[in-house]
C-alpha atoms as a PDB file:
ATOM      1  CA  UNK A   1     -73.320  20.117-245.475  1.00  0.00           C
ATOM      2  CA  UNK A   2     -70.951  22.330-243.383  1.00  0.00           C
ATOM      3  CA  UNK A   3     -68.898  20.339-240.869  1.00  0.00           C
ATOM      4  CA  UNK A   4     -66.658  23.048-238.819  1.00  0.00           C
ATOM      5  CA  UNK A   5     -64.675  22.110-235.704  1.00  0.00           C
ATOM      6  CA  UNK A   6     -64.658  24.712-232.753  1.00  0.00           C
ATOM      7  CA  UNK A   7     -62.167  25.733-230.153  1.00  0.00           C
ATOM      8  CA  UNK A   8     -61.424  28.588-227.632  1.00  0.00           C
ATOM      9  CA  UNK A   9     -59.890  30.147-225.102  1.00  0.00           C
ATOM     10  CA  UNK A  10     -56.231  28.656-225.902  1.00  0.00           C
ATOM     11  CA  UNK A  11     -55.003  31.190-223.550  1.00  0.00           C
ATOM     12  CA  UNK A  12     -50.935  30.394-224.644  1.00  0.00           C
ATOM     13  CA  UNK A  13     -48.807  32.177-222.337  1.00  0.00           C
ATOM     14  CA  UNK A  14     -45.666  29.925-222.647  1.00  0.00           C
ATOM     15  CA  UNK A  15     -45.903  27.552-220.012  1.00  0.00           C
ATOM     16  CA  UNK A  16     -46.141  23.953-220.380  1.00  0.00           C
ATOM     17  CA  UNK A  17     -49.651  23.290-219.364  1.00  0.00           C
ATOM     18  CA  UNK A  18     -50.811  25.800-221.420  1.00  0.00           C
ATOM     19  CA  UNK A  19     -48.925  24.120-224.300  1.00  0.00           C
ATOM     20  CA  UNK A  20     -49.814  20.323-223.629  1.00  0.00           C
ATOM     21  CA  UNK A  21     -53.452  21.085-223.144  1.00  0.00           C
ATOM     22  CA  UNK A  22     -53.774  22.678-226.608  1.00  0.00           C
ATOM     23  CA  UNK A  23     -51.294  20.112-228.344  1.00  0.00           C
ATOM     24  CA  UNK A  24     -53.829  17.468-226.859  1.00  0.00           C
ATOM     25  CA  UNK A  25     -56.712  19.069-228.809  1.00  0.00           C
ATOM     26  CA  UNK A  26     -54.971  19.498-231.684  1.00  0.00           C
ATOM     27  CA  UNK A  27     -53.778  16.379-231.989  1.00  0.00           C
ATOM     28  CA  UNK A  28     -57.380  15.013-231.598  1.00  0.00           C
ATOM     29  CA  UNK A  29     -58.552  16.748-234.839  1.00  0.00           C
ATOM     30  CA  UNK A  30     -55.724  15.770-236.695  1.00  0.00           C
ATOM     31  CA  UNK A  31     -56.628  12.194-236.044  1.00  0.00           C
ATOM     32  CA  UNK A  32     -59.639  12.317-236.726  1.00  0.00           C
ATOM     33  CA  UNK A  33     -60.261   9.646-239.105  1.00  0.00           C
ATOM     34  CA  UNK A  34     -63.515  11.725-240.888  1.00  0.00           C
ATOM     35  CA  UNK A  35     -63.200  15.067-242.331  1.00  0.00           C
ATOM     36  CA  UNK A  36     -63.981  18.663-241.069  1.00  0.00           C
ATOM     37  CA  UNK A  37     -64.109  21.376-243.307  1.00  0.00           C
ATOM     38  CA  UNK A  38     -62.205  23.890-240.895  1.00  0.00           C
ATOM     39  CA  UNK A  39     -61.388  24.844-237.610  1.00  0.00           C
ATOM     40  CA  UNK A  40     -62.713  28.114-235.686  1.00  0.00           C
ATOM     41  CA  UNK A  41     -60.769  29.835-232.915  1.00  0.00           C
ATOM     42  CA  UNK A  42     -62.912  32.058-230.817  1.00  0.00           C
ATOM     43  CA  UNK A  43     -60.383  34.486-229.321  1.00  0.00           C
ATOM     44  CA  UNK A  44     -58.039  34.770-226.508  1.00  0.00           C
ATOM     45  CA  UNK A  45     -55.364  32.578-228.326  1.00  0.00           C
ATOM     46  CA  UNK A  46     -52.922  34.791-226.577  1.00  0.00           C
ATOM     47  CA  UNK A  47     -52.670  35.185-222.956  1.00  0.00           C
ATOM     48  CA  UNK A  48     -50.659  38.171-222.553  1.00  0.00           C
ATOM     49  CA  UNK A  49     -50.659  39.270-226.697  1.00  0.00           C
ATOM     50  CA  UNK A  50     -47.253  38.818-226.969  1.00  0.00           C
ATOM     51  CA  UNK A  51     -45.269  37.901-230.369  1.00  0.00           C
ATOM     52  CA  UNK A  52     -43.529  34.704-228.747  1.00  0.00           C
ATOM     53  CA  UNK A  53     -47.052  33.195-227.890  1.00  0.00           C
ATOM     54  CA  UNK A  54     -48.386  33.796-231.115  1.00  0.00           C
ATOM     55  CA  UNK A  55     -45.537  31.935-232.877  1.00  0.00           C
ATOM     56  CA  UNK A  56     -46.259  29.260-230.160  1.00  0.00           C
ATOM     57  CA  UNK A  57     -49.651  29.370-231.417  1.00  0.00           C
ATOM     58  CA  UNK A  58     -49.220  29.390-235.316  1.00  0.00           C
ATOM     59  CA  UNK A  59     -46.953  26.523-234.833  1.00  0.00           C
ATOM     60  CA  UNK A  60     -49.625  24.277-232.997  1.00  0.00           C
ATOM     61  CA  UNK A  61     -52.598  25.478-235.449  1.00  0.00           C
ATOM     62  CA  UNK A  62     -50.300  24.836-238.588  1.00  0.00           C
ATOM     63  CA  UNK A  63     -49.964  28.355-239.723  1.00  0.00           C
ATOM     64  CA  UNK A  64     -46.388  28.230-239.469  1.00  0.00           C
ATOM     65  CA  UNK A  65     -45.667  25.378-242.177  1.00  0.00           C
ATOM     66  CA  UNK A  66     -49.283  24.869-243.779  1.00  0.00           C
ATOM     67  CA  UNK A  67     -49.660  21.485-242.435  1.00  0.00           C
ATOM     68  CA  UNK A  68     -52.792  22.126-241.073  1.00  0.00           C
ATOM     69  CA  UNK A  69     -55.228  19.453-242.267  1.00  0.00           C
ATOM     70  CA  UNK A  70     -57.904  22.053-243.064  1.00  0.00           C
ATOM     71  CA  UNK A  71     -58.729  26.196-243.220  1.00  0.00           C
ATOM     72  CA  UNK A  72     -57.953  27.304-239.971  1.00  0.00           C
ATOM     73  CA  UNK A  73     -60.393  30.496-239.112  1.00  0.00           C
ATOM     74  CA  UNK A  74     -59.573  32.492-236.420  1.00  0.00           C
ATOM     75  CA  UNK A  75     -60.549  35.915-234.506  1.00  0.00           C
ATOM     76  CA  UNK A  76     -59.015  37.973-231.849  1.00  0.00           C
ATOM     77  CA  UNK A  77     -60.324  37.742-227.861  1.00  0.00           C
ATOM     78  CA  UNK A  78     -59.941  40.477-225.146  1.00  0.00           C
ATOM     79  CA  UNK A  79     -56.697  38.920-223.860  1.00  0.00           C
ATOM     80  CA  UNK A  80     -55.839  39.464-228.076  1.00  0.00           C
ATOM     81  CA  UNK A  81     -53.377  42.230-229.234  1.00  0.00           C
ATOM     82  CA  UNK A  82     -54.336  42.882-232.645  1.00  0.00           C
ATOM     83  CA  UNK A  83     -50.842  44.297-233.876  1.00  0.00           C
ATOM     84  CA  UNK A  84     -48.618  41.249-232.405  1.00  0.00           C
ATOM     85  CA  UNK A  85     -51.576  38.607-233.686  1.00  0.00           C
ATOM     86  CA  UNK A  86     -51.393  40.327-237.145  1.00  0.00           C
ATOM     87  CA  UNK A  87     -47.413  39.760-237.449  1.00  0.00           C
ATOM     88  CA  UNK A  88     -46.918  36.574-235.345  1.00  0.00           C
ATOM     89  CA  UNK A  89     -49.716  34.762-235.821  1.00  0.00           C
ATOM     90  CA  UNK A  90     -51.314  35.731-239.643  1.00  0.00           C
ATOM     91  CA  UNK A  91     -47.806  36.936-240.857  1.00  0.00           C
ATOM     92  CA  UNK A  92     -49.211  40.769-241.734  1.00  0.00           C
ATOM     93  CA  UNK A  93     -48.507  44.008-241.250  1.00  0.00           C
ATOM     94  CA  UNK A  94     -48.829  44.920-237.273  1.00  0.00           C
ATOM     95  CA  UNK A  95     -52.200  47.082-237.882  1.00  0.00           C
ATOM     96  CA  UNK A  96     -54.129  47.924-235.058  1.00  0.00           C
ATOM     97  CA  UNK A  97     -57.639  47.919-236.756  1.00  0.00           C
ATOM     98  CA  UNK A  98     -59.973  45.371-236.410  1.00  0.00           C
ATOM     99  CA  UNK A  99     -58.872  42.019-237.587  1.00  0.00           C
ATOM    100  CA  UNK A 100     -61.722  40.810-239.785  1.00  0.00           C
ATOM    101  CA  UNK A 101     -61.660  37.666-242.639  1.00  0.00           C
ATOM    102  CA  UNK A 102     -63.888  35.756-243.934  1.00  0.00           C
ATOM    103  CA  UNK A 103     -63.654  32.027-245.677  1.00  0.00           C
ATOM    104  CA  UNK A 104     -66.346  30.990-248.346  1.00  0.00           C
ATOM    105  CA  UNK A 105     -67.331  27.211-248.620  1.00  0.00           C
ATOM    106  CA  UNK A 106     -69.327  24.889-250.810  1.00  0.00           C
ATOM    107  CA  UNK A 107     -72.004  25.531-248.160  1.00  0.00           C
ATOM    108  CA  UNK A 108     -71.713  28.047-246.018  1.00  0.00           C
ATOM    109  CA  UNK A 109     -69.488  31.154-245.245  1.00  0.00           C
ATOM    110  CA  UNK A 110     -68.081  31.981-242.139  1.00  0.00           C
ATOM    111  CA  UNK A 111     -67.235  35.540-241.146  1.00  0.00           C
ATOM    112  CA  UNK A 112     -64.427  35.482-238.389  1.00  0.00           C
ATOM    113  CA  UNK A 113     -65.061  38.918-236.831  1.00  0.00           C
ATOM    114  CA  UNK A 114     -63.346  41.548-234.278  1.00  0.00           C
ATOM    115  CA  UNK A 115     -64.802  41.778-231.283  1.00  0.00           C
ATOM    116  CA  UNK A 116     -62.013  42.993-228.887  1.00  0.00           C
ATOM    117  CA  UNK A 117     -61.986  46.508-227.541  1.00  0.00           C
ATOM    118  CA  UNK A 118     -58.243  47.356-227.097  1.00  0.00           C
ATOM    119  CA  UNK A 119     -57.511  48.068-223.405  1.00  0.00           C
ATOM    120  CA  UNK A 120     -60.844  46.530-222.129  1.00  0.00           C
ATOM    121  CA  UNK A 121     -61.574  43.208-221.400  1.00  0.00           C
ATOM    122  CA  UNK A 122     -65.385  44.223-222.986  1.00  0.00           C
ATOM    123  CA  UNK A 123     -66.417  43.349-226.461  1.00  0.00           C
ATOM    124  CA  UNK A 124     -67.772  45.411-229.368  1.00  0.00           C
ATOM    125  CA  UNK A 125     -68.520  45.096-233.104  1.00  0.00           C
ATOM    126  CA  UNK A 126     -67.377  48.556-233.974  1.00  0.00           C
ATOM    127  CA  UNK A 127     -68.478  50.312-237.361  1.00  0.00           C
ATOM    128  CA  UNK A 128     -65.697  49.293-239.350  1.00  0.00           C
ATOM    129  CA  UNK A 129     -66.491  45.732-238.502  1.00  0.00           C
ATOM    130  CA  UNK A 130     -70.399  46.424-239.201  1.00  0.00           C
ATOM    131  CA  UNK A 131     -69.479  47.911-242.465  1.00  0.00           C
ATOM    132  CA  UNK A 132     -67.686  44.950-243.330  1.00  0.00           C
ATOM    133  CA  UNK A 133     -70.220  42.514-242.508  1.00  0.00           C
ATOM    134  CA  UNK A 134     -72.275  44.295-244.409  1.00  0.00           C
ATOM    135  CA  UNK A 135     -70.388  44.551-247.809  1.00  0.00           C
ATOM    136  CA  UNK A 136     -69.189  40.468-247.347  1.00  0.00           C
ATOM    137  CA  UNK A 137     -72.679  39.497-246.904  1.00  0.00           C
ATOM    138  CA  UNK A 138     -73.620  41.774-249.952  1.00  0.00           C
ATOM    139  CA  UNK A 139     -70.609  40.065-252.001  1.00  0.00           C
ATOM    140  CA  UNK A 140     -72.297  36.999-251.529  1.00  0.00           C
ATOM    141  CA  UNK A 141     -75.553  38.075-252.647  1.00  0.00           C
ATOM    142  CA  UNK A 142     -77.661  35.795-250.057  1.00  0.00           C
ATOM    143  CA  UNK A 143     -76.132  32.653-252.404  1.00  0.00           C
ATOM    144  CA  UNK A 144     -74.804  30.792-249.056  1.00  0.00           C
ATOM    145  CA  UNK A 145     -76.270  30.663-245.224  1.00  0.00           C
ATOM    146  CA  UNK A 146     -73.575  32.681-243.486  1.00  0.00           C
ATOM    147  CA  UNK A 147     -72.299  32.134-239.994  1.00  0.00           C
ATOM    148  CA  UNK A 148     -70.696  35.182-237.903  1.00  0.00           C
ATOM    149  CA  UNK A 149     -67.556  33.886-235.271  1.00  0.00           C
ATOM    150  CA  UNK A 150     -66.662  36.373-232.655  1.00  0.00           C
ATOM    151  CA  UNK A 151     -65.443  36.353-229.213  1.00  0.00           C
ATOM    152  CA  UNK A 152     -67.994  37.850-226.823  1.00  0.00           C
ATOM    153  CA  UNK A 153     -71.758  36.269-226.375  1.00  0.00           C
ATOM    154  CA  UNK A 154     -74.147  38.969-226.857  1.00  0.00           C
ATOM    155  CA  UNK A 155     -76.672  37.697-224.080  1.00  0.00           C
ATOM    156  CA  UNK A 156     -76.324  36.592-220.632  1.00  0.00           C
ATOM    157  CA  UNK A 157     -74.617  33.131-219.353  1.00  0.00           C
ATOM    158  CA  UNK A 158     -75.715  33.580-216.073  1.00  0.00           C
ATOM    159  CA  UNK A 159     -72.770  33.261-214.547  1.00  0.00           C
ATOM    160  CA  UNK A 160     -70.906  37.020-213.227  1.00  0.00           C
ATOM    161  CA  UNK A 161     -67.418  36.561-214.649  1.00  0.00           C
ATOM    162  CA  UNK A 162     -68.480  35.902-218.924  1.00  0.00           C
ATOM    163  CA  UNK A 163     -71.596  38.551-217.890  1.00  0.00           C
ATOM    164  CA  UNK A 164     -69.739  41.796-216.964  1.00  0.00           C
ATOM    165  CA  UNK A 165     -68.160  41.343-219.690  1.00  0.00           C
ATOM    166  CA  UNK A 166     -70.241  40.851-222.454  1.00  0.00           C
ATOM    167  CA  UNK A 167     -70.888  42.079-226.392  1.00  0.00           C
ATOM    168  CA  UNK A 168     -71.703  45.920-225.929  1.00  0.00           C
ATOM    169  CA  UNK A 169     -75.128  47.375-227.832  1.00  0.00           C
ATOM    170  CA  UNK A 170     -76.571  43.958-228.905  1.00  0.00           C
ATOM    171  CA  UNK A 171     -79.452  45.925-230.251  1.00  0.00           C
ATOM    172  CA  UNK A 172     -77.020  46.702-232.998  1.00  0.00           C
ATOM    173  CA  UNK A 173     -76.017  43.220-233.813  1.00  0.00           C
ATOM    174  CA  UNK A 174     -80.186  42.276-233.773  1.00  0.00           C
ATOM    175  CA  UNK A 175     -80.925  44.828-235.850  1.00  0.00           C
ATOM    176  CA  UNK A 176     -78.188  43.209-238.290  1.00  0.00           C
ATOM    177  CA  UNK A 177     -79.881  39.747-238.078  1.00  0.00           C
ATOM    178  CA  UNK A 178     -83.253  41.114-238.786  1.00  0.00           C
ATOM    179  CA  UNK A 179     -82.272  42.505-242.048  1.00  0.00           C
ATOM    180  CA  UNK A 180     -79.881  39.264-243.122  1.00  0.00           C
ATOM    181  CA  UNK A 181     -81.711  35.752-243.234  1.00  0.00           C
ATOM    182  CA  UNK A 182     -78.890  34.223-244.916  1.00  0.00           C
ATOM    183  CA  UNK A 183     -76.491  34.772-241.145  1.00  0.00           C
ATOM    184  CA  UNK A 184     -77.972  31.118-239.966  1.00  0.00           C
ATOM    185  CA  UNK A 185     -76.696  31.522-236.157  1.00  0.00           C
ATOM    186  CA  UNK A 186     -73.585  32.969-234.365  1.00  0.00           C
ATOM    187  CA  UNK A 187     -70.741  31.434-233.213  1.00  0.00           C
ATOM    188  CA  UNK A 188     -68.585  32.450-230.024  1.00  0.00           C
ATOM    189  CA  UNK A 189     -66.187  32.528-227.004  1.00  0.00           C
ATOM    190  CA  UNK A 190     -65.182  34.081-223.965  1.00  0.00           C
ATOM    191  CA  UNK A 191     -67.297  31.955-221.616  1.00  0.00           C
ATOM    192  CA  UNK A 192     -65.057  29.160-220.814  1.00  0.00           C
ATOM    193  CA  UNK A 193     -68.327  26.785-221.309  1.00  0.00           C
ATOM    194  CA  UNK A 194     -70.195  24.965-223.730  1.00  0.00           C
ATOM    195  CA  UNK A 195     -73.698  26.438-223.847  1.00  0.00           C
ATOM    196  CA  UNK A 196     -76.414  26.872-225.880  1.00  0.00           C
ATOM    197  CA  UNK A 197     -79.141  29.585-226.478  1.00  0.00           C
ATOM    198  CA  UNK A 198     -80.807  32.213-228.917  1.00  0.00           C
ATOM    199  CA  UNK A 199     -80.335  35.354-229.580  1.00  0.00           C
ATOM    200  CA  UNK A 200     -82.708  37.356-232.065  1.00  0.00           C
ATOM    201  CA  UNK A 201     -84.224  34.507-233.362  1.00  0.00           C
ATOM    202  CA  UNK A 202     -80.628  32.786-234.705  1.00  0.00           C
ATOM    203  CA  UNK A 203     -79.029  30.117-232.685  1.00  0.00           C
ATOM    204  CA  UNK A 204     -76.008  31.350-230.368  1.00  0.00           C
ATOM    205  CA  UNK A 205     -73.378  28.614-229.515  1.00  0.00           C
ATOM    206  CA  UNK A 206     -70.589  29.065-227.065  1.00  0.00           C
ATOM    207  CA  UNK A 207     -67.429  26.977-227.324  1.00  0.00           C
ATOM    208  CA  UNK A 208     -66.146  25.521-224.497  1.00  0.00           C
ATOM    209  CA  UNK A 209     -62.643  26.575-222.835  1.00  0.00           C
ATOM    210  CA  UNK A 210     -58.952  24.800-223.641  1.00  0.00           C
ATOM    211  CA  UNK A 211     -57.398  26.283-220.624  1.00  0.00           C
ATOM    212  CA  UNK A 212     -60.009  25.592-217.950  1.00  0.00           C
ATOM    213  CA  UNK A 213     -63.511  25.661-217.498  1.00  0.00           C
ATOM    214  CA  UNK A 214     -65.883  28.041-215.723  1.00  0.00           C
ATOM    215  CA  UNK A 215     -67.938  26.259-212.866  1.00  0.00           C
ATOM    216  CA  UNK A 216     -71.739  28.049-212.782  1.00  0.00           C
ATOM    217  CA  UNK A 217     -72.554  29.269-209.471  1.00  0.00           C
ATOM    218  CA  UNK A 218     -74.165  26.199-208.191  1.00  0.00           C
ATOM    219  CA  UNK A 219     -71.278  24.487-208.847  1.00  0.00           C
ATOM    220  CA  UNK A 220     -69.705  25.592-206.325  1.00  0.00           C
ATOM    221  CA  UNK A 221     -67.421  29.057-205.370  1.00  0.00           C
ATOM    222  CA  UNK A 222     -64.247  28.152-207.399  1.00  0.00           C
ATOM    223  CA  UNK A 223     -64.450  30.015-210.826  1.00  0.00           C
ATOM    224  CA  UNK A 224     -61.797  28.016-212.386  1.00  0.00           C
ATOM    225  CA  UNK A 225     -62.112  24.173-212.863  1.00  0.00           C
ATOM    226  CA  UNK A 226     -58.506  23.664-213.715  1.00  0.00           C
ATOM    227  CA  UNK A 227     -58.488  19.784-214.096  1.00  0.00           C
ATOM    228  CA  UNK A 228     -61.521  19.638-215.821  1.00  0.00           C
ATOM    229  CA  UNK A 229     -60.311  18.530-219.815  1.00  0.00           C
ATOM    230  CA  UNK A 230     -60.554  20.759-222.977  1.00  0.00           C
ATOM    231  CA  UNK A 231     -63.422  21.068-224.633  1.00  0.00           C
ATOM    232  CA  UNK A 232     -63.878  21.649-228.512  1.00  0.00           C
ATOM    233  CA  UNK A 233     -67.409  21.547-230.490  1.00  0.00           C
ATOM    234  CA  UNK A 234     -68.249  20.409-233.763  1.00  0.00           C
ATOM    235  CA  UNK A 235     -70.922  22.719-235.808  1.00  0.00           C
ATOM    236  CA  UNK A 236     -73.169  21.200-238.733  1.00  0.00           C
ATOM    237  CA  UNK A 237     -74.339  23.510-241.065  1.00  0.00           C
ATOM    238  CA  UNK A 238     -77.125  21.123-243.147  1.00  0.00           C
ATOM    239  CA  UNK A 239     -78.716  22.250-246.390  1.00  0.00           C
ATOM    240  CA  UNK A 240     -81.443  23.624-244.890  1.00  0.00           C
ATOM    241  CA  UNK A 241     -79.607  26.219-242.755  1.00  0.00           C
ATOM    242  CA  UNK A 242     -80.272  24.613-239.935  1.00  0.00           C
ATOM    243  CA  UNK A 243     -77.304  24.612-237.286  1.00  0.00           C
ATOM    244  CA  UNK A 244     -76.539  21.517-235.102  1.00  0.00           C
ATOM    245  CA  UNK A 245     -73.616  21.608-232.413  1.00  0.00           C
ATOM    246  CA  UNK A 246     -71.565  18.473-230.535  1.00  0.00           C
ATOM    247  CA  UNK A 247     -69.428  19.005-227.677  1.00  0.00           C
ATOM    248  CA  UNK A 248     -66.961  16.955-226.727  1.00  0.00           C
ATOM    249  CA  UNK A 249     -63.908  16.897-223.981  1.00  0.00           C
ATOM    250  CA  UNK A 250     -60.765  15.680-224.884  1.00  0.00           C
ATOM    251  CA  UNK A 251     -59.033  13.382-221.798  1.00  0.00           C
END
């Protein structure tokens, strides 16, 4: 079994309530008196993709000194600059391909991938990033159920703000699934909301928000729920490839 922890949406742009709200979370999972295997970070660590708030944020996630309490797994957002989060926050060259990586478990993989478009807030799995997927899955030879982290939801959230802006050519992405049996569901971001659906017959889990929370329109005409707390998840990966998801808010 395949215990992951799941955050989002950090958005880290320097300023203190952007800072306390993540500490909070953080703390939370380093208290946690059971164990997780690792922690996923959907995207849009950054706010603005500067080097400053990816320091801030390699510090909090214990990239910085290795005192994180587990593998921490993360993948670029739209608000993302790939170069600065290559050299600030993973301590690499400042490339500006996509930033790909995958981490193999006892029982699972996961495969943390890029789907930022640079200079558009939309989101895309480009062929470099297909090809990869590809050649990781074949590496593992179908030995492990695999799970594929990215920013944007490929489907509508029915809400206008996560849906204009939304994984480009999802046909591509189902015709991946069809092929793969061993990708057991997809993980993602962008959305500022737990939810929960499908997508070509895998399950598709968004994480909820750290910065705020998106209200759905009959929940009034403010996008932004600003006081509402952060949210992380908590995936299960059984031995049966079956994949169960918690939420939880952290007050």
């Amino acid at each position: 079994m395949l215990v992951l922890a799941h955050i989002s949406d950090l958005h880290l742009d320097g300023s203190a309530r952007a800072t306390e709200r993540a500490e909070r979370v953080f703390d939370r999972l380093r208290e946690l008196p059971g164990h997780v295997d690792g922690l996923l970070v959907t995207g849009d660590i950054a706010d603005h993709g500067t080097e400053p708030e990816y320091e801030e944020a390699a510090r909090l996630l214990g990239l910085r000194d290795g005192d994180a309490p587990f593998p921490v797994l993360t993948c670029p957002g739209n608000h993302d600059s790939r170069a600065p989060y290559r050299k600030a926050l993973l301590g690499l060259p400042g490339a500006e391909g996509p930033v790909n990586s995958v981490q193999v478990f006892d029982d699972g993989a996961v495969l943390m991938c890029d789907s930022s478009v640079p200079g558009s807030d939309d989101g895309e799995l480009d062929e470099e990033t297909y090809d990869w997927i590809e050649a990781t899955l074949d590496e593992l030879d179908g030995g492990l159920p695999a799970l594929l982290a990215f920013h944007h939801p490929p489907v509508a959230l029915h809400h206008p703000l996560p849906d204009s802006f939304r994984l480009r050519h999802p046909d591509r992405l189902a015709a991946l699934l069809a092929r793969r049996p061993e990708i057991a569901g997809l993980i993602t971001g962008h959305a500022h909301t737990p939810a929960a659906t499908s997508f070509a017959g895998r399950p598709l889990v968004v994480g909820p928000g750290v910065t705020w929370t998106l209200r759905l329109p009959w929940e009034g005409d403010q996008v932004a729920d600003r006081d509402a707390p952060p949210g992380l998840a908590f995936h299960v990966l059984d031995d049966t490839g079956r994949l169960t998801s918690h939420f939880r808010v952290v007050t």
